[in-house]
C-alpha atoms as a PDB file:
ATOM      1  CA  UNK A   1      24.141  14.954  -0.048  1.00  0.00           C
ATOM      2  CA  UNK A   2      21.810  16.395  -2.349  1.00  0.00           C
ATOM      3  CA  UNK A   3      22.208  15.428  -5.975  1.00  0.00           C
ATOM      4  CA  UNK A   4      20.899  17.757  -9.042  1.00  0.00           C
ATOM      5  CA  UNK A   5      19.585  15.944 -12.191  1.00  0.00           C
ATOM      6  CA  UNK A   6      19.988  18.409 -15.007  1.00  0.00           C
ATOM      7  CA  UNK A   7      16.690  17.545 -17.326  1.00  0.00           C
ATOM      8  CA  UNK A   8      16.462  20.780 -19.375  1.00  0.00           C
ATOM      9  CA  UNK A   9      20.263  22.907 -19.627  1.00  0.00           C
ATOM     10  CA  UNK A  10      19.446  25.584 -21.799  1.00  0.00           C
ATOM     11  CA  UNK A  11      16.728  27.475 -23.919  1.00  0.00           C
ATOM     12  CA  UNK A  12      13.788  29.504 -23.309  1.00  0.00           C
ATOM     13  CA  UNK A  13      13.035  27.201 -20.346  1.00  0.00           C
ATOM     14  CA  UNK A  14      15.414  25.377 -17.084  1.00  0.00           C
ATOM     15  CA  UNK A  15      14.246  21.966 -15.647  1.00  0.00           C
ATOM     16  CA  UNK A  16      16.183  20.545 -12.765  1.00  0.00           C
ATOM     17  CA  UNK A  17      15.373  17.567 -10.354  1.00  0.00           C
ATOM     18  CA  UNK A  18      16.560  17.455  -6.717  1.00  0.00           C
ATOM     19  CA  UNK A  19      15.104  15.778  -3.686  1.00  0.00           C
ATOM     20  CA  UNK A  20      11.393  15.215  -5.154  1.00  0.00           C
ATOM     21  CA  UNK A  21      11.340  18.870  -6.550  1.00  0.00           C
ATOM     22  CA  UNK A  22      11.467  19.678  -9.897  1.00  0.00           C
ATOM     23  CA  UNK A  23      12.278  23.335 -10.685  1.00  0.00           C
ATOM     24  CA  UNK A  24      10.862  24.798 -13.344  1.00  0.00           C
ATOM     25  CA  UNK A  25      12.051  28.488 -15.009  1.00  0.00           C
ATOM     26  CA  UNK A  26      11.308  30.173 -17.663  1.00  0.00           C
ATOM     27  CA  UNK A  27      13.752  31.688 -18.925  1.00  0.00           C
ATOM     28  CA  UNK A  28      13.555  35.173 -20.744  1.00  0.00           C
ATOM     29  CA  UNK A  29      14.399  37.634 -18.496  1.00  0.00           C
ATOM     30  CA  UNK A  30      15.247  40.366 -20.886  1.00  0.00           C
ATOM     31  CA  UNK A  31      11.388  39.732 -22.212  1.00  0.00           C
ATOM     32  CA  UNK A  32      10.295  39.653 -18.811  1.00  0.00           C
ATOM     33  CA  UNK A  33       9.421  36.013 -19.624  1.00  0.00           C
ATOM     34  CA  UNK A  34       7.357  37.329 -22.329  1.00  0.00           C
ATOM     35  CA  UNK A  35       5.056  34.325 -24.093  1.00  0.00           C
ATOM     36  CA  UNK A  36       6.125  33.797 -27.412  1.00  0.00           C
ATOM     37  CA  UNK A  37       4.993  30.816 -29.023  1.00  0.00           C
ATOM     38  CA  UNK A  38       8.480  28.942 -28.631  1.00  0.00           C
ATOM     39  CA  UNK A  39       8.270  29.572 -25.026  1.00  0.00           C
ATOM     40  CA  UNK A  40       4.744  28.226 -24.581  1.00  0.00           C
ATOM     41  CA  UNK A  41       6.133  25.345 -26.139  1.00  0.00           C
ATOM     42  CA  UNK A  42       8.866  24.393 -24.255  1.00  0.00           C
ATOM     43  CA  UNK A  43       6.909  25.060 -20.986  1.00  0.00           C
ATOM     44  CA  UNK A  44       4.550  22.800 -22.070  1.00  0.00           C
ATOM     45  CA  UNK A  45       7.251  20.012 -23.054  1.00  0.00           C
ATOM     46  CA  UNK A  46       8.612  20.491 -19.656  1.00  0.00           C
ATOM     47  CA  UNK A  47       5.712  19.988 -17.689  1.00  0.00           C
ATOM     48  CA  UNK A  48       5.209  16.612 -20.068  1.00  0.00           C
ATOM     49  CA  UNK A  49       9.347  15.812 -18.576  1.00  0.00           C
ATOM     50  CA  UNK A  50       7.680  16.360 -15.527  1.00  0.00           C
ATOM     51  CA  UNK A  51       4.601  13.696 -16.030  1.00  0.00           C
ATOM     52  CA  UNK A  52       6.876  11.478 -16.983  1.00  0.00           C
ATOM     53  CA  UNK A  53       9.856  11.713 -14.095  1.00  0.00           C
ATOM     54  CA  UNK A  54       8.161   9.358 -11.480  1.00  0.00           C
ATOM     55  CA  UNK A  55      10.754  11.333  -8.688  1.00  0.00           C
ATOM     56  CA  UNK A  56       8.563  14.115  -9.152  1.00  0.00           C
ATOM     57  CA  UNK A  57       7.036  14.653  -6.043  1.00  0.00           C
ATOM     58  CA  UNK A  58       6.407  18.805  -6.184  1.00  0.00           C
ATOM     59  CA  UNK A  59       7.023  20.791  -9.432  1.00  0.00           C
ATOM     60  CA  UNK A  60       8.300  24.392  -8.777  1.00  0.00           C
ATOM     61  CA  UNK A  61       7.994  27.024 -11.068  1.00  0.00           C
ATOM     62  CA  UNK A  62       9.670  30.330 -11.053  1.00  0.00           C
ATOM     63  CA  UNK A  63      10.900  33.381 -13.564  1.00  0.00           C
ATOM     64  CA  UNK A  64      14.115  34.312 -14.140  1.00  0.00           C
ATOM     65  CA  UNK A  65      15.198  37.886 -13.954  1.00  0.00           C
ATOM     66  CA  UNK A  66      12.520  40.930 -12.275  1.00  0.00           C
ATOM     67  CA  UNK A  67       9.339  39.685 -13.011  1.00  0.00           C
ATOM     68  CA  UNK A  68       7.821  35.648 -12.969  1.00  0.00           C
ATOM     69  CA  UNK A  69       6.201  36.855 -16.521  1.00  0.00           C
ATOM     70  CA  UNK A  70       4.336  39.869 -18.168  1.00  0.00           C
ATOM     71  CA  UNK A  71       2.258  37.932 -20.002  1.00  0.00           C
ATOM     72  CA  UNK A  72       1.833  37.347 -23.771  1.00  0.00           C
ATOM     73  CA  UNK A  73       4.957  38.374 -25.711  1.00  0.00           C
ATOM     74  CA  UNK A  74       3.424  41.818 -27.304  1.00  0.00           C
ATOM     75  CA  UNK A  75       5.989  42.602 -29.148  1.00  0.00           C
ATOM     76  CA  UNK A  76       5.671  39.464 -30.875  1.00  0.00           C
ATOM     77  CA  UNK A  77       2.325  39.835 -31.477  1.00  0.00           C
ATOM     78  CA  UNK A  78       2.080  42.792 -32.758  1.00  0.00           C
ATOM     79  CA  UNK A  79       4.789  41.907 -35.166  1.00  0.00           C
ATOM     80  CA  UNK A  80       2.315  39.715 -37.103  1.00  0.00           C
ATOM     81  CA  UNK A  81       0.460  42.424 -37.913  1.00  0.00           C
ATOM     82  CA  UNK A  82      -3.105  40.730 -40.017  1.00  0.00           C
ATOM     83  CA  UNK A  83      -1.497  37.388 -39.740  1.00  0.00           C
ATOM     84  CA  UNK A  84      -1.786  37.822 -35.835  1.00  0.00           C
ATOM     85  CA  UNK A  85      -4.836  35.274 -35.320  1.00  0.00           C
ATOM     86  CA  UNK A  86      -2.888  32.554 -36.445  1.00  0.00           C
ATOM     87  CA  UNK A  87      -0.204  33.496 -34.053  1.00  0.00           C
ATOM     88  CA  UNK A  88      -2.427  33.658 -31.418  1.00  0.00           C
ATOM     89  CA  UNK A  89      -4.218  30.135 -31.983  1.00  0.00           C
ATOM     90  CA  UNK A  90      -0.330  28.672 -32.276  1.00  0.00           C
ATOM     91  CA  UNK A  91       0.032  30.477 -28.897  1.00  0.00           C
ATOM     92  CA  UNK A  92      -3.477  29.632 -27.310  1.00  0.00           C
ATOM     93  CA  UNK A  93      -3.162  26.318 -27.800  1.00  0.00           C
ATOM     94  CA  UNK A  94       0.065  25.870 -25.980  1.00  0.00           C
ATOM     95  CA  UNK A  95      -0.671  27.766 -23.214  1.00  0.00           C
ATOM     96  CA  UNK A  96      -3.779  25.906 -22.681  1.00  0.00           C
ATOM     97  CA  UNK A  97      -2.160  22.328 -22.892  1.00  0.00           C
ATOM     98  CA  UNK A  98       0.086  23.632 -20.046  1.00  0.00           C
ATOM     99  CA  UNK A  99      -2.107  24.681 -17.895  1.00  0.00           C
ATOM    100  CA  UNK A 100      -4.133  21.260 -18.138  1.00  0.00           C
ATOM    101  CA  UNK A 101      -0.961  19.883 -17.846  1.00  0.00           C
ATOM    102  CA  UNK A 102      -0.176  21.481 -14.753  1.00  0.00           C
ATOM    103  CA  UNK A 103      -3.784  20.547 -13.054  1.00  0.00           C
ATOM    104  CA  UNK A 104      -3.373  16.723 -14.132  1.00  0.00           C
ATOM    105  CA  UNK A 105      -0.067  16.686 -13.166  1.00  0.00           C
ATOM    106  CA  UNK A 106      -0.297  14.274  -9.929  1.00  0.00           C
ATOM    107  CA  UNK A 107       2.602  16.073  -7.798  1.00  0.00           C
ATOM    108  CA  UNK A 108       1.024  19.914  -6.260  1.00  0.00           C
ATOM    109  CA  UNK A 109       2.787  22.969  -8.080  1.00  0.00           C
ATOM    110  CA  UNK A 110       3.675  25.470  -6.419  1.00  0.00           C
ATOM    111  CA  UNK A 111       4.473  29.288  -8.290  1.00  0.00           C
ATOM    112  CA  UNK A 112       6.830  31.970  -6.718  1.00  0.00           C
ATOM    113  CA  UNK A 113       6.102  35.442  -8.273  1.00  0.00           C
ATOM    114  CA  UNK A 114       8.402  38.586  -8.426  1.00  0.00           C
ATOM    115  CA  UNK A 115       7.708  41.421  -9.928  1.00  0.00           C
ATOM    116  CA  UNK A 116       4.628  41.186 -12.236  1.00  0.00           C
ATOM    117  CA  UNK A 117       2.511  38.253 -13.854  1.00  0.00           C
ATOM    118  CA  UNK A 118       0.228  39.403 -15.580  1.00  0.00           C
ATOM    119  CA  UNK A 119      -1.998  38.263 -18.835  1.00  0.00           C
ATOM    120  CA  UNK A 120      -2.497  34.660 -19.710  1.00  0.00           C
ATOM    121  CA  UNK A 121       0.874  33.590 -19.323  1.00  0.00           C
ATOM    122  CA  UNK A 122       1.296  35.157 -15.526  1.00  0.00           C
ATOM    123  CA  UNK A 123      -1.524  35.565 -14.269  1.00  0.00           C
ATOM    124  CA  UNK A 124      -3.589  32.796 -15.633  1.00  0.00           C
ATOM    125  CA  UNK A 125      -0.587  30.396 -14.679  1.00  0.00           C
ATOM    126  CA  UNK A 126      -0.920  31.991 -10.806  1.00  0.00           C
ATOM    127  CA  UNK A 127      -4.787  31.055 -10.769  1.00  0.00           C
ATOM    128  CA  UNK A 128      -3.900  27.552 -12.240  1.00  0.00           C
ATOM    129  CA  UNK A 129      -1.241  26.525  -9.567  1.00  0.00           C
ATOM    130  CA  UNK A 130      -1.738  24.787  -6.335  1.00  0.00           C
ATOM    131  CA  UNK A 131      -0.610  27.405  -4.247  1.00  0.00           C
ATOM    132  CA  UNK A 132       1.621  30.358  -4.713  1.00  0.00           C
ATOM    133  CA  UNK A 133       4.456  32.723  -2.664  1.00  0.00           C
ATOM    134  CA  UNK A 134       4.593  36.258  -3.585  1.00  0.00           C
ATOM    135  CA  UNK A 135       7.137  38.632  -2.720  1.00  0.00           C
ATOM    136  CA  UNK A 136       6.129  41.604  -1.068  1.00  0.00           C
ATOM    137  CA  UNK A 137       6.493  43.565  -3.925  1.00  0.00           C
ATOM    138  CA  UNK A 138       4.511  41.406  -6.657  1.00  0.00           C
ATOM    139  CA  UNK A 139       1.911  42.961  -8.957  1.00  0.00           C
ATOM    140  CA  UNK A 140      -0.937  40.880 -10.956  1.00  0.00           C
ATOM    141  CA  UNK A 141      -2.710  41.854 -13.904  1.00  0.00           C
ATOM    142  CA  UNK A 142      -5.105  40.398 -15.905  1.00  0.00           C
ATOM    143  CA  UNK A 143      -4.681  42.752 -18.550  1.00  0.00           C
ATOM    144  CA  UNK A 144      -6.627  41.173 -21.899  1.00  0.00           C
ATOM    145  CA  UNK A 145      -9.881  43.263 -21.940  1.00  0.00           C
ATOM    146  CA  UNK A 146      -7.382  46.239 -22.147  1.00  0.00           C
ATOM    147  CA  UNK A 147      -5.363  45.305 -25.130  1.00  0.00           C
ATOM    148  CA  UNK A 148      -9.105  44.262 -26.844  1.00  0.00           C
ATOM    149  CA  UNK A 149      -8.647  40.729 -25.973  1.00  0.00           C
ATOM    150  CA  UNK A 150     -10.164  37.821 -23.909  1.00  0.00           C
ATOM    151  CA  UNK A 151      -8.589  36.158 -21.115  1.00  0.00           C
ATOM    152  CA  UNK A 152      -6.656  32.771 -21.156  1.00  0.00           C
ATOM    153  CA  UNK A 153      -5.151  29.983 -19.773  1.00  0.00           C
ATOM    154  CA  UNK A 154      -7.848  28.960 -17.729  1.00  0.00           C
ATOM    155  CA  UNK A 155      -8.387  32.031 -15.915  1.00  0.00           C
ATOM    156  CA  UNK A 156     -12.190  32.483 -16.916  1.00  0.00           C
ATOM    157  CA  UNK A 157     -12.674  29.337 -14.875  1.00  0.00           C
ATOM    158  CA  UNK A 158     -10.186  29.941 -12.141  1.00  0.00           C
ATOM    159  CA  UNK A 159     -10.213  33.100 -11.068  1.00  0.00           C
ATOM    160  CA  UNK A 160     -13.987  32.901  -9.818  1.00  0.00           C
ATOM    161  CA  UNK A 161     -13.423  29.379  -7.856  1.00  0.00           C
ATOM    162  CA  UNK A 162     -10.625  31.676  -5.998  1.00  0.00           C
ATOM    163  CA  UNK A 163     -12.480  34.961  -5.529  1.00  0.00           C
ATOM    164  CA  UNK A 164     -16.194  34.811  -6.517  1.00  0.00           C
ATOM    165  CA  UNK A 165     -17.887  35.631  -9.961  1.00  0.00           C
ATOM    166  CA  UNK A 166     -18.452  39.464  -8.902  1.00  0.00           C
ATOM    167  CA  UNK A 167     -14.952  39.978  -8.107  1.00  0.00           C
ATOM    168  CA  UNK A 168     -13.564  37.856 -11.034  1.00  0.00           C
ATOM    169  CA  UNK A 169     -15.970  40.355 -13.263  1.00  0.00           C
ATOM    170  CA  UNK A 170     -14.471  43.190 -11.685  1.00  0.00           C
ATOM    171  CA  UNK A 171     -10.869  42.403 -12.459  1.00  0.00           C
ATOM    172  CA  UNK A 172     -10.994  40.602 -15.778  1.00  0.00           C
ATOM    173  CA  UNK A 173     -13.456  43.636 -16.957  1.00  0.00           C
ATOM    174  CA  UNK A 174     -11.548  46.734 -15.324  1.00  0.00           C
ATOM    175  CA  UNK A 175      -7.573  45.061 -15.359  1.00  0.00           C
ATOM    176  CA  UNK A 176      -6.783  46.848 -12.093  1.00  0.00           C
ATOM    177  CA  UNK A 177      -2.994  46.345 -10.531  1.00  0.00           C
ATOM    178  CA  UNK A 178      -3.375  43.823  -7.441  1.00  0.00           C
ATOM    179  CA  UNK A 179      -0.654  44.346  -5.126  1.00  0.00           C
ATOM    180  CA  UNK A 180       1.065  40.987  -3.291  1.00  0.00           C
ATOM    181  CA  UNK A 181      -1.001  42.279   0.219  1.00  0.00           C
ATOM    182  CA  UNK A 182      -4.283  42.150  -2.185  1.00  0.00           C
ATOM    183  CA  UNK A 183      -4.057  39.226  -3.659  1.00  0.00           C
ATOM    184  CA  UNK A 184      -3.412  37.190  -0.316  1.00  0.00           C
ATOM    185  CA  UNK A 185      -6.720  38.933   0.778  1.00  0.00           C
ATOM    186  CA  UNK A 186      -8.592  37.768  -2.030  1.00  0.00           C
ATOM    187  CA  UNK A 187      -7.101  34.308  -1.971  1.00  0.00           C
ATOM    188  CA  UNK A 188      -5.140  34.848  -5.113  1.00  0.00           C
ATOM    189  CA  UNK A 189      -1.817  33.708  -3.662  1.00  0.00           C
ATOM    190  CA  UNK A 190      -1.165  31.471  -0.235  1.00  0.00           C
ATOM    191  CA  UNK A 191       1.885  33.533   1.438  1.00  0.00           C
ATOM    192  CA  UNK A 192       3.404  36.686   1.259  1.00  0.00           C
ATOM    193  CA  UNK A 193       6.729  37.004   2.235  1.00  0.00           C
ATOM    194  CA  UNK A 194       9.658  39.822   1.783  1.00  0.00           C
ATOM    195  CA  UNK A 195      10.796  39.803  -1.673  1.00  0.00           C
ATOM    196  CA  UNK A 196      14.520  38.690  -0.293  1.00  0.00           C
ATOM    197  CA  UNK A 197      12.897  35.744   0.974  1.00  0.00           C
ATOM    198  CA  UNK A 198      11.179  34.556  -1.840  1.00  0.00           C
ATOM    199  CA  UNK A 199      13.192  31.791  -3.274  1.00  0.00           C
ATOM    200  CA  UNK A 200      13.685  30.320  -0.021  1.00  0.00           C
ATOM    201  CA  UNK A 201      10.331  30.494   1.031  1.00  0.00           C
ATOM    202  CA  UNK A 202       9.289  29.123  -1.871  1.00  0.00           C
ATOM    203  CA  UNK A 203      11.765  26.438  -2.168  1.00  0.00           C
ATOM    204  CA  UNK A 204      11.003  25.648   1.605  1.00  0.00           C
ATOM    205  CA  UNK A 205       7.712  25.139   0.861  1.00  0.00           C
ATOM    206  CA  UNK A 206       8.737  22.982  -2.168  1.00  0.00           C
ATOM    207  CA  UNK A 207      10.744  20.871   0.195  1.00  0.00           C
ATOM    208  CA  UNK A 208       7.630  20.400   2.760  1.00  0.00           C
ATOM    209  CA  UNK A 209       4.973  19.308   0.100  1.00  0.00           C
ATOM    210  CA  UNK A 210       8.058  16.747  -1.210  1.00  0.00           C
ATOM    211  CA  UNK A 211       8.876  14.933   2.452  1.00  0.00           C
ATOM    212  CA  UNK A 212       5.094  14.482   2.618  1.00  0.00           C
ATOM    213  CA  UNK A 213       3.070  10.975   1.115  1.00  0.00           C
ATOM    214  CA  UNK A 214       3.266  11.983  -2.396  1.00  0.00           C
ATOM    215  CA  UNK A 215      -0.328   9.188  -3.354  1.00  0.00           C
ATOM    216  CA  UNK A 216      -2.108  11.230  -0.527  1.00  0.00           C
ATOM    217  CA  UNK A 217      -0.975  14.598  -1.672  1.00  0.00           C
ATOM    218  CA  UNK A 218      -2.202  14.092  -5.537  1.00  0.00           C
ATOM    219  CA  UNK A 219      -5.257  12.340  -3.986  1.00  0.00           C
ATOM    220  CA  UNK A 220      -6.428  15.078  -2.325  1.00  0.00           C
ATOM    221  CA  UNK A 221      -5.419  17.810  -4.929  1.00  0.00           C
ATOM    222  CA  UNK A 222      -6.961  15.338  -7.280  1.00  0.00           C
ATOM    223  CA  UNK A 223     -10.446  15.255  -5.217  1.00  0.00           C
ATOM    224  CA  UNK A 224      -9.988  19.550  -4.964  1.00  0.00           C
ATOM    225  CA  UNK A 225     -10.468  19.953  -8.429  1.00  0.00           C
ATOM    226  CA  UNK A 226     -12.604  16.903  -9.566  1.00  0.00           C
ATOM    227  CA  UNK A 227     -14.835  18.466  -6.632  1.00  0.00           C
ATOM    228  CA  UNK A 228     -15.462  22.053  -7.632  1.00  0.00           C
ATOM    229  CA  UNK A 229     -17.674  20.499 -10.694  1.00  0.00           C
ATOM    230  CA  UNK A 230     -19.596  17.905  -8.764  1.00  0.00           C
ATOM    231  CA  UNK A 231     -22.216  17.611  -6.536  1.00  0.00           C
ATOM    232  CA  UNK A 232     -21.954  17.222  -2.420  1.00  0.00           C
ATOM    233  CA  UNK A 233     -23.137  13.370  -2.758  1.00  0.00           C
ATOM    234  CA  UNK A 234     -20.564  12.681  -5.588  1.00  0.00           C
ATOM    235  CA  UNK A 235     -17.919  13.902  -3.721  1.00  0.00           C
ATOM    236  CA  UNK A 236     -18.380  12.198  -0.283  1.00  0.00           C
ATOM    237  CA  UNK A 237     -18.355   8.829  -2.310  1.00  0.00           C
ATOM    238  CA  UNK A 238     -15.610   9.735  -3.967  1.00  0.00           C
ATOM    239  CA  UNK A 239     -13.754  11.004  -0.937  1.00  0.00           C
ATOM    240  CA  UNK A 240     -14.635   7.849   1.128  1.00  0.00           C
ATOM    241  CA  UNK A 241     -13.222   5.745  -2.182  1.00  0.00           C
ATOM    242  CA  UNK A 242      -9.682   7.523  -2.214  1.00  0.00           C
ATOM    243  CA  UNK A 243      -9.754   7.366   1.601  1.00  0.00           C
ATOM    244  CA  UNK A 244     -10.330   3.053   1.293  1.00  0.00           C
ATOM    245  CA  UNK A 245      -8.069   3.129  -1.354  1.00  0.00           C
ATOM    246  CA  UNK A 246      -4.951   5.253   0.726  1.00  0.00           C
ATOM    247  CA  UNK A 247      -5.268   3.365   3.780  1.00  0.00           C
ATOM    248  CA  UNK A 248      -3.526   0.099   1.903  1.00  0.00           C
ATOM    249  CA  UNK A 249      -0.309   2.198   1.040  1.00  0.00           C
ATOM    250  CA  UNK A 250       2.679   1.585   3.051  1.00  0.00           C
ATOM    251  CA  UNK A 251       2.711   5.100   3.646  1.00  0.00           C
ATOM    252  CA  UNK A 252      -0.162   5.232   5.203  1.00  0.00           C
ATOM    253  CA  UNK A 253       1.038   2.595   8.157  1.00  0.00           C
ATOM    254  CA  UNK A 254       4.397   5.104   8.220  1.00  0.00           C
ATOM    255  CA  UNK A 255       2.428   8.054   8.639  1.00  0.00           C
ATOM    256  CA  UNK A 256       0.271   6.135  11.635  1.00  0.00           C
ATOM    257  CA  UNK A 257       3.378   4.550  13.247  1.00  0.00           C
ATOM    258  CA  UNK A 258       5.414   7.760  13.441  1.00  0.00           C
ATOM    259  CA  UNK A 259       2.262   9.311  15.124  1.00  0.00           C
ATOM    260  CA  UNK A 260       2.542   6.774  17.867  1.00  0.00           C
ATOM    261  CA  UNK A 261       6.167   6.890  18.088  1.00  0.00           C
ATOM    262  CA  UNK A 262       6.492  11.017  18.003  1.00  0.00           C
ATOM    263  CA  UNK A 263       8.395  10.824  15.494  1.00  0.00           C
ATOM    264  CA  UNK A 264       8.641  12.171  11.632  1.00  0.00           C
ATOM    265  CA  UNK A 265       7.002  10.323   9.190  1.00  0.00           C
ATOM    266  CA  UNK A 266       9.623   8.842   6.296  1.00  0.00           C
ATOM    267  CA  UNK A 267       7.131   8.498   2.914  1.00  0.00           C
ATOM    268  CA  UNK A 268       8.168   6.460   0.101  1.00  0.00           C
ATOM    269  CA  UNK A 269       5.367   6.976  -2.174  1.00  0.00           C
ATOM    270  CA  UNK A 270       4.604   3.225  -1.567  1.00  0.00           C
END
C-alpha cells in the first residue's frame, strides 16, 4: 500500500513523497501561480527538501488551479513602483537558484502544464525541466520583451538547445502564444495529451521514470546537460567513464538478469 510522506502541508508551495516521486505544487491559484518573491522562495527551499530526501527518485511539479503559472507576479511588481529593481533582483535571484537547482538535482523532473506558463516563472521553468506533459489546451509565452523586460530563468540558454537560435529569436523577440500542438512540434514539451488526462499522464510518467535505476537515470541526464557545452571527444570519454562506472551497481546485474529471465527489472538504486 502506498504511503504519503507529507514534507511541505501548507503555504505558497505543497511537497509530498510517495513511491520515489516527489510532487511538487505551487500553490496560488487565485494568482495563477503568480511569482512573487515569497513564492520563488519557497520553490526554491523545496527543491533543496528535494536534494536532500535520498527517496527521491523523480520530482514532479505541477500548478494548482487553471494555469501551471503566468509568470512573474505583475501585480506585485508593479506595486513597487521606482523601488521595483530591487524587487526584481530579490526575485531574479530566486528563480535562478531554482532552476539550477532543478538541473543539478540528480532525480529527472518532469512538469505538467495547464492552462498557461508563461514568463520566467512558466515558461522558463518548462525549458528547464527534463521533460514535460501538456494538456491539450496549454498555452506558452515568453512574454518579457513585451512588458520591456529580458527573459529569465535560464531560458536565454534553454530555449535555443530545444528549438534552434533562429526560432528562440523569434519567440523571445515577438512573444507569440504557442499552443500545446506547437510546442510538441518544436520540441518544447514531450507529450500532449487531453487536458482530462493530464494528471494521470503525468503522474504515470512520474511513476515510470521512478521504477527505473535511479544512478543510471541521473547519469545519463547528468551526461545530457554536461554534454551540450563540451566537445564530441570530451563526451565519449566521459560517456565510456559513467558507463565503467554503472556496470558495478547492483542494479545494473538486476537490469541484465531480468533481461534473461523476461522478466521486470526490480531497481534499488544500489
Amino acid at each position: 500500500m502506498t504511503q504519503t510522506r507529507t514534507l511541505i502541508a501548507d503555504g505558497l508551495v505543497l511537497l509530498d513523497l510517495a513511491d520515489g516521486v516527489a510532487h511538487l505544487r505551487l500553490n496560488r491559484p487565485d494568482a495563477a501561480n503568480g511569482m512573487s518573491v515569497d513564492l520563488l522562495k519557497a520553490l526554491y527551499d523545496a527543491i533543496m527538501l528535494c536534494h536532500g530526501e535520498p527517496d527521491v527518485r523523480v520530482l514532479l511539479l505541477t500548478g494548482e488551479g487553471k494555469n501551471f503559472c503566468a509568470g512573474g507576479d505583475v501585480q506585485a511588481f508593479h506595486a513597487r513602483g521606482e523601488a521595483l529593481p530591487d524587487y526584481v533582483r530579490q526575485a531574479t535571484a530566486y528563480l535562478q537558484d531554482a532552476v539550477l537547482s532543478l538541473s543539478r538535482l540528480q532525480a529527472p523532473v518532469v512538469i505538467a502544464v495547464q492552462g498557461f506558463a508563461a514568463g520566467g516563472g512558466g515558461f522558463g521553468l518548462v525549458c528547464a525541466a527534463d521533460m514535460v506533459v501538456a494538456g491539450e489546451g496549454a498555452k506558452f509565452l515568453a512574454g518579457a520583451t513585451r512588458v520591456a523586460m529580458a527573459p529569465d530563468a535560464g531560458t536565454s540558454v534553454n530555449l535555443p538547445r530545444l528549438v534552434g537560435m533562429r526560432k528562440a529569436t523569434e519567440i523571445l523577440l515577438t512573444n507569440p502564444v504557442i499552443d500545446a500542438d506547437e510546442a510538441l512540434r518544436l520540441g518544447i514539451v514531450t507529450r500532449v495529451v487531453p487536458d482530462a488526462e493530464l494528471m494521470s499522464a503525468a503522474k504515470a510518467l512520474a511513476a515510470e521514470l521512478a521504477a527505473g535505476a535511479p544512478k543510471a537515470l541521473a547519469a545519463t541526464k547528468r551526461l545530457l546537460r554536461s554534454g551540450m557545452g563540451l566537445g564530441m571527444e570530451a563526451c565519449l570519454s566521459e560517456e565510456a567513464r559513467t558507463v565503467s562506472e554503472l556496470s558495478g551497481t547492483a542494479d545494473a546485474r538486476e537490469g541484465l538478469a531480468a533481461v534473461i529471465e523476461r522478466r521486470k527489472p526490480a531497481f534499488t538504486g544500489r
